[in-house]
C-alpha atoms as a PDB file:
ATOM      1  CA  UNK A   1     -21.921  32.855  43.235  1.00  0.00           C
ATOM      2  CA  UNK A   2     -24.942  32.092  41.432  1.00  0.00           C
ATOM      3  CA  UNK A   3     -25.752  32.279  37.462  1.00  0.00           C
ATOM      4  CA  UNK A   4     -29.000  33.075  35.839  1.00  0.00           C
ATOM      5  CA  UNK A   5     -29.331  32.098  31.975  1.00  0.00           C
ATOM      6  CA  UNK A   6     -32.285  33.654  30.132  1.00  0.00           C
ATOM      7  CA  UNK A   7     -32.942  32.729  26.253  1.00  0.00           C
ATOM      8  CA  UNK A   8     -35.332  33.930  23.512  1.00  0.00           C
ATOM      9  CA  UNK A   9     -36.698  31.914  22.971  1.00  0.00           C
ATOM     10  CA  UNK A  10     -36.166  29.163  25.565  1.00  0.00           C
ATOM     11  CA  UNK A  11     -32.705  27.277  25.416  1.00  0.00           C
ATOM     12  CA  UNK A  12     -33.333  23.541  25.095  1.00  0.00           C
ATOM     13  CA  UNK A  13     -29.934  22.567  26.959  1.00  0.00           C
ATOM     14  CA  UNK A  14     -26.771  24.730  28.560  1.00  0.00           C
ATOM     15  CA  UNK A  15     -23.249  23.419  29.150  1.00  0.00           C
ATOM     16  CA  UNK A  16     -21.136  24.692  31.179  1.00  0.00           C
ATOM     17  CA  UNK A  17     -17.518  23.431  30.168  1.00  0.00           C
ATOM     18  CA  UNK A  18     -18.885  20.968  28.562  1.00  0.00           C
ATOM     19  CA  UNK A  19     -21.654  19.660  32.114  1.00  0.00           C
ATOM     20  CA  UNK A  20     -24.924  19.945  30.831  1.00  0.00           C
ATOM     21  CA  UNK A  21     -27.249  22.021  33.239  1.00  0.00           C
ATOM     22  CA  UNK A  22     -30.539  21.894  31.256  1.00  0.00           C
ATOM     23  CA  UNK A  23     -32.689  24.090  29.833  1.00  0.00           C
ATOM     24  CA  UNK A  24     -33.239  27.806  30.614  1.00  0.00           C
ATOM     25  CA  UNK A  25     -34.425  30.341  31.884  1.00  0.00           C
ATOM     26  CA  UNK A  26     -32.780  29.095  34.838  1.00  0.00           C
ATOM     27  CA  UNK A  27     -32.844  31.688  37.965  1.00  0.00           C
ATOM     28  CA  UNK A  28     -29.860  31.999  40.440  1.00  0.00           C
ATOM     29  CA  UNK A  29     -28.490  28.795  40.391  1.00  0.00           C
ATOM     30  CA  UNK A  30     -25.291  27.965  42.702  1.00  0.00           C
ATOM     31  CA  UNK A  31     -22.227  28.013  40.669  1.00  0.00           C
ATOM     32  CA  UNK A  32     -18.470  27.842  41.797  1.00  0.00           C
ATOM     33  CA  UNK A  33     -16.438  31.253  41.605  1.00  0.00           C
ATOM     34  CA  UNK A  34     -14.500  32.086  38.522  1.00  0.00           C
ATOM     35  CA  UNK A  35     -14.695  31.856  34.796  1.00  0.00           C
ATOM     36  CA  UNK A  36     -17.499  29.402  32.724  1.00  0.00           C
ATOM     37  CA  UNK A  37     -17.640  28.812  29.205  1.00  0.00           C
ATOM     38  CA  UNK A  38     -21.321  28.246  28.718  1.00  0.00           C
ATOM     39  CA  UNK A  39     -22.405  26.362  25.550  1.00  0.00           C
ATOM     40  CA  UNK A  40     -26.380  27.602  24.861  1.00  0.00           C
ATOM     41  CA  UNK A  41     -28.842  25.488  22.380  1.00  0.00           C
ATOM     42  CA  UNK A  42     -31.894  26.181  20.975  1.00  0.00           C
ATOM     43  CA  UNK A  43     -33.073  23.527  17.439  1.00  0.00           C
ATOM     44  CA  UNK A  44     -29.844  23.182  16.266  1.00  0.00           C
ATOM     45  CA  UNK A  45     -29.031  26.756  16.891  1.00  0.00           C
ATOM     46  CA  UNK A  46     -25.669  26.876  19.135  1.00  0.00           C
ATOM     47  CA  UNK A  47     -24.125  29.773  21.040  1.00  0.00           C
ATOM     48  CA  UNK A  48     -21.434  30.380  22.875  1.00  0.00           C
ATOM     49  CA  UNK A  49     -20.910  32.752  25.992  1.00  0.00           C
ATOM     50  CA  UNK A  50     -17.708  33.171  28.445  1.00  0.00           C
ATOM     51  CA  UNK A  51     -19.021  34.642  31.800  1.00  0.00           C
ATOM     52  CA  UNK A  52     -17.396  34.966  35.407  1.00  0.00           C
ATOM     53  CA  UNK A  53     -19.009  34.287  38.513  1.00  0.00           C
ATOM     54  CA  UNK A  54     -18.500  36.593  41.286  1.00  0.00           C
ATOM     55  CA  UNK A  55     -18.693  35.375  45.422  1.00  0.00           C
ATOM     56  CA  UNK A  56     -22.092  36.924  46.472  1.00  0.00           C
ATOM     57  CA  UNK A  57     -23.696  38.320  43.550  1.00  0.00           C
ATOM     58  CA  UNK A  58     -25.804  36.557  40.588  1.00  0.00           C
ATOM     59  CA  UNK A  59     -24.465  37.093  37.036  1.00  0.00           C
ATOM     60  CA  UNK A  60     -27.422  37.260  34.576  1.00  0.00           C
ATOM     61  CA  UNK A  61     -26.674  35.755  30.859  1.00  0.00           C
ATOM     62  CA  UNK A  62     -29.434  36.868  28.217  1.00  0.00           C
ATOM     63  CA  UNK A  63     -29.169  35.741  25.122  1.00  0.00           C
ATOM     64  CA  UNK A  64     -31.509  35.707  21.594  1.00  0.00           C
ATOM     65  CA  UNK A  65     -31.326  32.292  19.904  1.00  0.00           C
ATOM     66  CA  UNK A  66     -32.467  33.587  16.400  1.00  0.00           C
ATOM     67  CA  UNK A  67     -29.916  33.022  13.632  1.00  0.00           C
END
């Protein structure tokens, strides 16, 4: 599957489980099948977001960072 992560504004880092896979927007990046607890951070500002990836589609994540 593949995972797209949009912030507003920009995220400066995401985790997933704790792997950090930078800063987003990120567009359909590869990502193995199943759940992912994805850790979002924008200036100290933190969210947190559970998502599943599905085989052959791209799950989209969108997300404001404003307290």
């Amino acid at each position: 599957g593949q995972l797209s992560v949009i912030c507003f504004p920009a995220c400066d880092q995401v985790f997933d489980n704790g792997r950090p896979l930078g800063g987003a927007p990120f567009f359909k990046r590869p990502m193995s099948v199943g759940s992912h607890r994805l850790k979002l951070q924008n200036a100290g500002f933190v969210k947190v977001v559970s998502v599943s990836v599905i085989v052959d589609q791209v799950t989209t994540v969108r997300e404001s960072m404003t307290p």
